[in-house]
Each structure stands twice: as structure tokens, then as C-alpha cells.
C-alpha atoms as a PDB file:
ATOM      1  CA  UNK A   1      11.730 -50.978 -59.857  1.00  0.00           C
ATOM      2  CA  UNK A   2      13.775 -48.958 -61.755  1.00  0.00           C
ATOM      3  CA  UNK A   3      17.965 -47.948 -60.220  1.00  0.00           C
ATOM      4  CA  UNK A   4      19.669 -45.122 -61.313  1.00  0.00           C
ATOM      5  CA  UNK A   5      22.764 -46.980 -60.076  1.00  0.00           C
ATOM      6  CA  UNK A   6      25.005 -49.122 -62.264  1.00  0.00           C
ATOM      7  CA  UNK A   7      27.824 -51.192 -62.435  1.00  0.00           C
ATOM      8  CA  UNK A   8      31.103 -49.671 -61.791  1.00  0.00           C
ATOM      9  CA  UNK A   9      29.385 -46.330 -60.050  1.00  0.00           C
ATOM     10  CA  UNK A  10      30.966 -45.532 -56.749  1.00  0.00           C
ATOM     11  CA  UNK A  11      28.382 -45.746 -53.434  1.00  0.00           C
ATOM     12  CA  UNK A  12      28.249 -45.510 -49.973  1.00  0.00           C
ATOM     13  CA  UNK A  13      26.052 -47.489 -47.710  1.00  0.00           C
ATOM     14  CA  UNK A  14      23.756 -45.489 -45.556  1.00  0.00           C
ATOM     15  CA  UNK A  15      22.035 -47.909 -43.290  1.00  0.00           C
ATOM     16  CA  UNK A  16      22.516 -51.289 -42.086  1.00  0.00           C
ATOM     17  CA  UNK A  17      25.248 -52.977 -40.373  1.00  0.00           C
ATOM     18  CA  UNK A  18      27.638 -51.809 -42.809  1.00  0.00           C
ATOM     19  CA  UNK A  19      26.831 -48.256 -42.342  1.00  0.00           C
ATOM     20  CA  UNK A  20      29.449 -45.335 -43.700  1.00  0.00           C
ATOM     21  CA  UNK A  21      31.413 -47.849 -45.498  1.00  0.00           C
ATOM     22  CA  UNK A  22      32.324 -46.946 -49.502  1.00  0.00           C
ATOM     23  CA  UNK A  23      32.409 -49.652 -52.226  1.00  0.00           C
ATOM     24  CA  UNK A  24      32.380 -50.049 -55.913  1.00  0.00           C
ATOM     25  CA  UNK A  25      29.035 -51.606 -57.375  1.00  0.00           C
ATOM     26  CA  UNK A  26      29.635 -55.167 -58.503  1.00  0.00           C
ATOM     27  CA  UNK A  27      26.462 -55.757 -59.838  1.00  0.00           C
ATOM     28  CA  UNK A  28      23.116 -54.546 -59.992  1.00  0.00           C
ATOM     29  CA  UNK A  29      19.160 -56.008 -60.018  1.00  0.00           C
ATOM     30  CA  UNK A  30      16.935 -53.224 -61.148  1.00  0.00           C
ATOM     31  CA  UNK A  31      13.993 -55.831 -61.289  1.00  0.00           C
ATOM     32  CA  UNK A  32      14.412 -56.740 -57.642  1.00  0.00           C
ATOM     33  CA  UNK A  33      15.764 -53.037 -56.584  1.00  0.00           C
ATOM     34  CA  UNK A  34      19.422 -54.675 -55.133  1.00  0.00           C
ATOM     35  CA  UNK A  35      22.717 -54.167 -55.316  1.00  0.00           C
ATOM     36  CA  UNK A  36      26.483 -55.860 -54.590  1.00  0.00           C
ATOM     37  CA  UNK A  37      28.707 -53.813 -53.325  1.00  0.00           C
ATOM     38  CA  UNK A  38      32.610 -54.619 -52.894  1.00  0.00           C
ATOM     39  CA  UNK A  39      33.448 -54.980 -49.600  1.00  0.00           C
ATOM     40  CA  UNK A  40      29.955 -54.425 -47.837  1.00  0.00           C
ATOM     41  CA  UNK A  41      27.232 -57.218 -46.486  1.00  0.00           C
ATOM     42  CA  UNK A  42      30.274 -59.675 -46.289  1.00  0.00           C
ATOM     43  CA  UNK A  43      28.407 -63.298 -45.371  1.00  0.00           C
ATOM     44  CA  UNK A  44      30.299 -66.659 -44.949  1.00  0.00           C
ATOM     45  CA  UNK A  45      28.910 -69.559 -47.678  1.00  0.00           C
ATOM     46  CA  UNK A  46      29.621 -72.867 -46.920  1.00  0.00           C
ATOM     47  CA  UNK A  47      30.206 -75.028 -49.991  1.00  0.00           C
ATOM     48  CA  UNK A  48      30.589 -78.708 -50.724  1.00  0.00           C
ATOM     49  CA  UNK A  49      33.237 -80.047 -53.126  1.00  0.00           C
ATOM     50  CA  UNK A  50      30.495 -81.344 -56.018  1.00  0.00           C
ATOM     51  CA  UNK A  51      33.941 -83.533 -57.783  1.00  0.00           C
ATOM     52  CA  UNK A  52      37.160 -84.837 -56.897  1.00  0.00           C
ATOM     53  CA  UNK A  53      38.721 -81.506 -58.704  1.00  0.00           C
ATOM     54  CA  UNK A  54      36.519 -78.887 -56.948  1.00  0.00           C
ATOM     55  CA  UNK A  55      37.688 -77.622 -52.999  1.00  0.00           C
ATOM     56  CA  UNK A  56      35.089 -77.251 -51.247  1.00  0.00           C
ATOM     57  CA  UNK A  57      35.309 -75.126 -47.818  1.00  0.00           C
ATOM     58  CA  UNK A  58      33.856 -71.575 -46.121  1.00  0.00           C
ATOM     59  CA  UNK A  59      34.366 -68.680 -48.756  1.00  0.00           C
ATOM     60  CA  UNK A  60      33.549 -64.742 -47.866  1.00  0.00           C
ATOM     61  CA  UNK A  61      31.844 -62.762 -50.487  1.00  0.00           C
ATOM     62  CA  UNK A  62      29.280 -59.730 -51.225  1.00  0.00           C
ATOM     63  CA  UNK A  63      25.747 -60.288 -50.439  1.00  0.00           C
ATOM     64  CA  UNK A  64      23.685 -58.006 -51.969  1.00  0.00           C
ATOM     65  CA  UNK A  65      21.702 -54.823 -50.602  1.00  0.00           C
ATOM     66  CA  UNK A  66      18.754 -52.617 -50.843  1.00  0.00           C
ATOM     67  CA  UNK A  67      19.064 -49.912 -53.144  1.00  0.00           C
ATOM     68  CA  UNK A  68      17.843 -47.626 -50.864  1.00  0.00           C
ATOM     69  CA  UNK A  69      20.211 -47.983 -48.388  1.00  0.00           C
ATOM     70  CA  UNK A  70      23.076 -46.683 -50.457  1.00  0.00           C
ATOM     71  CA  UNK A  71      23.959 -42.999 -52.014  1.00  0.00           C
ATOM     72  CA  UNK A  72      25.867 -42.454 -55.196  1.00  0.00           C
ATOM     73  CA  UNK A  73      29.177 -40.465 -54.632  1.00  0.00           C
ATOM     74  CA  UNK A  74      29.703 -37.509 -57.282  1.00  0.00           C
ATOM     75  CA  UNK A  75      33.335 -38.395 -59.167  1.00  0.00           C
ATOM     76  CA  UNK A  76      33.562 -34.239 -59.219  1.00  0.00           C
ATOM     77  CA  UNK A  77      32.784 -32.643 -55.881  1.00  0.00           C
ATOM     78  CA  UNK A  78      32.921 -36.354 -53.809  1.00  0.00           C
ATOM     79  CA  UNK A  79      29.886 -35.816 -52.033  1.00  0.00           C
ATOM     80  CA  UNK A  80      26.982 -38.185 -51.438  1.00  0.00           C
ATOM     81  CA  UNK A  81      24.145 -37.357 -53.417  1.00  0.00           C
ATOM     82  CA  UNK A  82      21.418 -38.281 -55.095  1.00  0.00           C
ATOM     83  CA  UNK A  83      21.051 -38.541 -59.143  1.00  0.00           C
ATOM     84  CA  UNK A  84      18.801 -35.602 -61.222  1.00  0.00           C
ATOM     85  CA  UNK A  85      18.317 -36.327 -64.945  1.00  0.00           C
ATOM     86  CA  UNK A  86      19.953 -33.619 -67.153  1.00  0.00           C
ATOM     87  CA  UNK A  87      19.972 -33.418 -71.301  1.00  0.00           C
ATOM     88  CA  UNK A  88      23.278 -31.816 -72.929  1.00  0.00           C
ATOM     89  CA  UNK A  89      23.514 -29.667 -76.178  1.00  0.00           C
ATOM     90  CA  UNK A  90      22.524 -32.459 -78.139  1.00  0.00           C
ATOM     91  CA  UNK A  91      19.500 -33.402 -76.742  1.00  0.00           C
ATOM     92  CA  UNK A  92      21.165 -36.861 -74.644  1.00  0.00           C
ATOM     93  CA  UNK A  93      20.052 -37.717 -71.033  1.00  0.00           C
ATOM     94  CA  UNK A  94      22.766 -38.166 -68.519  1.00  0.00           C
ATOM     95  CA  UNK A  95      22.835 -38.771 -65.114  1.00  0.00           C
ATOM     96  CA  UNK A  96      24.334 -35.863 -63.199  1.00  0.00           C
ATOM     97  CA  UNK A  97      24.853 -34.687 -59.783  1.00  0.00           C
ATOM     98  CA  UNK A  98      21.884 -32.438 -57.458  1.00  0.00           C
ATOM     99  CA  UNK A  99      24.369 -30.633 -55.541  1.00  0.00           C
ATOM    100  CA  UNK A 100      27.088 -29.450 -58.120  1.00  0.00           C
ATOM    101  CA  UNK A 101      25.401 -30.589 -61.451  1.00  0.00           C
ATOM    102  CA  UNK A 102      27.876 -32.405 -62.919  1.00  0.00           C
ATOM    103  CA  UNK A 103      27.377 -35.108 -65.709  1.00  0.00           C
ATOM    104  CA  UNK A 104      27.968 -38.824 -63.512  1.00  0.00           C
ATOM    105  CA  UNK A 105      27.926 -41.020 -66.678  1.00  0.00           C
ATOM    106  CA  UNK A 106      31.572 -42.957 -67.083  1.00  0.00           C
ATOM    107  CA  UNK A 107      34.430 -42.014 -68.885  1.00  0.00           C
ATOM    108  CA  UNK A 108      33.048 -43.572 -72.246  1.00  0.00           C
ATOM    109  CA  UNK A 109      30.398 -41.180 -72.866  1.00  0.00           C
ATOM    110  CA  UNK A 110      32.527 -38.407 -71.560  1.00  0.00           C
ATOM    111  CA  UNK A 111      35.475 -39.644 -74.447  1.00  0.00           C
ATOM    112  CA  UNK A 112      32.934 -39.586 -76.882  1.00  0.00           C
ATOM    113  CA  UNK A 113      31.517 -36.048 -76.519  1.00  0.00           C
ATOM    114  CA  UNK A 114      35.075 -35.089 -76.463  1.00  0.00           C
ATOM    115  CA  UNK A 115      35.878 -36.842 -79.731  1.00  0.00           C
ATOM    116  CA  UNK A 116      32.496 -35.278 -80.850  1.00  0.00           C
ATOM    117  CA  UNK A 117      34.378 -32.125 -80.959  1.00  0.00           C
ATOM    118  CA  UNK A 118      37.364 -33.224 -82.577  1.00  0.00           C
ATOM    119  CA  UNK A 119      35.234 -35.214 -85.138  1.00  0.00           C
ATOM    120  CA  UNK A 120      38.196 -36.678 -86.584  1.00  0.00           C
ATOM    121  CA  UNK A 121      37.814 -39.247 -89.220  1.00  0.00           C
ATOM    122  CA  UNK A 122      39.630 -42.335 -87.185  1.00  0.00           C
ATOM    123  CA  UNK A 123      37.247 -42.148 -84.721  1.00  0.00           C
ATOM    124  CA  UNK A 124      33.953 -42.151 -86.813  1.00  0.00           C
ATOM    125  CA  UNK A 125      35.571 -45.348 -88.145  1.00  0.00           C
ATOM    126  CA  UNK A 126      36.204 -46.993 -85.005  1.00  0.00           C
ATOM    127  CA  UNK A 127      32.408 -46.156 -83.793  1.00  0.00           C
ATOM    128  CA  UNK A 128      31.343 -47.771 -86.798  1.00  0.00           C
ATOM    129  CA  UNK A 129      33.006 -51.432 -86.815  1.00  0.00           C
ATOM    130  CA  UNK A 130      32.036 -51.279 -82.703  1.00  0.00           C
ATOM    131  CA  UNK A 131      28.384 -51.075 -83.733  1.00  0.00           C
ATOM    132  CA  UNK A 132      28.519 -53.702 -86.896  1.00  0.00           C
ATOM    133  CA  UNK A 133      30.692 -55.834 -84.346  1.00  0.00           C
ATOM    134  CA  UNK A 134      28.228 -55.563 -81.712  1.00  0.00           C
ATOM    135  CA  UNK A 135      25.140 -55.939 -84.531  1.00  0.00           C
ATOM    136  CA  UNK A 136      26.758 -59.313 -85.612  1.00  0.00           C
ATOM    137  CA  UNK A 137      26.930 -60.500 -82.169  1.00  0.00           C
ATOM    138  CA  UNK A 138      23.492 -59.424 -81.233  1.00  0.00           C
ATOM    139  CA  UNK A 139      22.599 -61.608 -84.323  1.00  0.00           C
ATOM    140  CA  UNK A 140      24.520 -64.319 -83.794  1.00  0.00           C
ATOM    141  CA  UNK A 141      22.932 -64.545 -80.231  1.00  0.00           C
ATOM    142  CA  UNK A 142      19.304 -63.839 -81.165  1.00  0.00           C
ATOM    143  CA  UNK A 143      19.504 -66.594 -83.718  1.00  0.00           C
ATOM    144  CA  UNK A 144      17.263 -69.829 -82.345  1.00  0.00           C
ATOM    145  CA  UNK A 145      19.054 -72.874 -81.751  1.00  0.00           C
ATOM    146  CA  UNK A 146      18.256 -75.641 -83.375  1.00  0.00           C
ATOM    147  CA  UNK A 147      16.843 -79.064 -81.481  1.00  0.00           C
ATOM    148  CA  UNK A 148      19.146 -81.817 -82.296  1.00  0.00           C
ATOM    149  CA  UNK A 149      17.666 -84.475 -83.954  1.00  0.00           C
ATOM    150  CA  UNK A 150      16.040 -87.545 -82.182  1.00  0.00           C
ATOM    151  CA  UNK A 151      17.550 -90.905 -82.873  1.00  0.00           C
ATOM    152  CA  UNK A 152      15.554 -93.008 -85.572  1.00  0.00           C
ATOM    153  CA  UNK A 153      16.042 -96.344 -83.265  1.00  0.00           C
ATOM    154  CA  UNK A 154      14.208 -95.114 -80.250  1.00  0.00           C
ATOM    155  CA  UNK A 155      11.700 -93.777 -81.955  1.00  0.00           C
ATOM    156  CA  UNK A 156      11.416 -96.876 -84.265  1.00  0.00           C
ATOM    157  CA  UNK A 157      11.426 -99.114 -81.111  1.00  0.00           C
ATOM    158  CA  UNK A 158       8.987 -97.441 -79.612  1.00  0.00           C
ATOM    159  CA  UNK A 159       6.304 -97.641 -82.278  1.00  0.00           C
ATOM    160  CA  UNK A 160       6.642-101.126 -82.051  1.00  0.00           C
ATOM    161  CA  UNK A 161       6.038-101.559 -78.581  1.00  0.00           C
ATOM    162  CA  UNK A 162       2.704 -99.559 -79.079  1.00  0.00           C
ATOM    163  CA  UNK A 163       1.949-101.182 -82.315  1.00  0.00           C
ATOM    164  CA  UNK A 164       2.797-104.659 -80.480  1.00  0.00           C
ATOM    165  CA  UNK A 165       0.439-103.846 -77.169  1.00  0.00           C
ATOM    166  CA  UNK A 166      -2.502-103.419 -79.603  1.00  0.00           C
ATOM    167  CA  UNK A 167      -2.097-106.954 -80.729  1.00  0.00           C
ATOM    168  CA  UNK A 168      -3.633-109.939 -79.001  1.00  0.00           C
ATOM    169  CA  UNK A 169      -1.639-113.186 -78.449  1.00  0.00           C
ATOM    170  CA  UNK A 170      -3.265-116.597 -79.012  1.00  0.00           C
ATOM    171  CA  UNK A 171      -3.862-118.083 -75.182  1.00  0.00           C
ATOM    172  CA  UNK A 172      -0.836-120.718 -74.746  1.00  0.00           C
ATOM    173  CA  UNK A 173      -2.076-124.034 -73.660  1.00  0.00           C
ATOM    174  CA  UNK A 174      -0.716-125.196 -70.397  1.00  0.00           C
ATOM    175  CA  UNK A 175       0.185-128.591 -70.099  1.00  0.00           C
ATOM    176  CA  UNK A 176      -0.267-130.815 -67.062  1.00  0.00           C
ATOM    177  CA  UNK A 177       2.105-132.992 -66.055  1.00  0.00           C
ATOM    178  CA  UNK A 178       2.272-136.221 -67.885  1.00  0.00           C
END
């Protein structure tokens, strides 16, 4: 199922037991078409102390929620609405608002068409070491991890055991009594 909403984005729930209350989105599942909002769908988890250092006790946190049962509010005119798909003057989709059309994407894309405009030279620079920093870490995580090697004495062991089960021991003669 694919969300229009994301993390950060500012909702409010329109069904359920939580109904008219606003929240921030904590997190999102697009796969199973949920989302956590701050403050909303509040349930009590009891939890057991798993070592001498953890506290265990009744904690109160966010339980997630359909996707459907929330509306995106519109940073510009503050209304609920829902999301239309818009392209700008260079061809990029944003997200932007049905009733007043405004663009709903965060402040980081709207800071970077601004320093489109400027084009200054410091910023070019700074766009490129983000995207080589973000390339190395990419990398670094896509890189497989090696298995750790398997000691030589276990294994060693254990080809004797099978080599000794395939051998046959001479009967042992038992003696009686005297």
C-alpha cells in the first residue's frame, strides 16, 4: 500500500477513539498502510525487567493507526486536506495541497529550490560532499559481512568422532569370576 504521509508531516485523526485530536507523525509503515502518531492511540505496555540494570514497570506510548483514519494538515492555509501530486518548473514531483495548492514537501526541498536561485558556489559544494558522504555510507553498509571463521578444534574433533564410529572394536572378552 503505498502513504503519501511521512515522517515529521503534521495529521489529524479522523476516526476512532481519538477522533479530532492533532499529532506529529512518528513513524510510518507504507507496507502495512499504518502510522504513529504523537499523542494519539495511547495504550499501556507492561514490561518485565529482562536484567538486574533494566526497570521494568507499565510505560504509555503511541500505538499505531490506520492510514485512513488520519488527514494531512496544509503548513500554508492549516486546513485538513488531502495530498494531489504537482511537478514545479523543473520537472520535480511534490506533494502539495487540493484546496490551496501549495507545495507540502519540508523545509529541505523548499531551501534547496531557494538556493537553486541563488546558485551560489558554497552551496553546490556542500550538496556535493552530502551525496559522496551519503555514497560512502551506502557502500560501507551494502558491503557483505564476512562469516567469522570456524574453530579448527571443533571441526577437527568432530571428524574424528565420525571417522571413529565407522570403525569396529574387537569384542572384549568378559571374564567370569575366578
Amino acid at each position: 500500500m503505498n502513504s503519501n504521509l511521512r515522517t515529521g508531516d503534521l495529521v489529524k485523526v479522523i476516526a476512532g477513539a481519538d477522533k479530532g485530536k492533532t499529532g506529529v507523525i512518528i513513524a510510518s509503515d507504507a507496507q502495512r498502510g499504518r502510522v504513529t502518531v504523537e499523542g494519539v492511540n495511547v495504550v499501556t505496555k507492561h514490561t518485565k525487567p529482562r536484567s538486574q540494570k533494566d526497570r521494568g514497570g507499565i510505560k504509555k506510548e503511541s500505538a499505531s493507526i490506520d492510514v485512513s483514519n488520519v488527514l494531512i494538515v496544509c503548513p500554508s492555509c492549516g486546513k485538513t486536506t488531502r495530498i494531489a501530486h504537482k511537478t514545479d518548473d523543473k520537472g520535480v514531483k511534490h506533494r502539495a495541497c487540493k484546496k490551496c495548492g501549495a507545495f507540502m514537501d519540508g523545509e529541505k526541498k523548499v531551501r534547496a529550490a531557494k538556493s537553486d536561485k541563488k546558485e551560489s558556489k558554497s552551496t553546490v559544494k556542500a550538496t556535493k560532499v552530502d551525496t559522496e558522504s551519503k555514497e560512502k555510507a551506502t557502500a560501507k553498509k551494502a558491503a557483505p559481512k564476512k562469516a567469522a571463521p570456524k574453530s579448527t578444534k571443533a571441526a577437527s574433533s568432530t571428524a574424528e568422532k565420525m571417522a571413529g564410529s565407522t570403525r569396529r572394536k574387537a569384542p572384549v572378552a568378559k571374564s567370569q569370576g575366578k
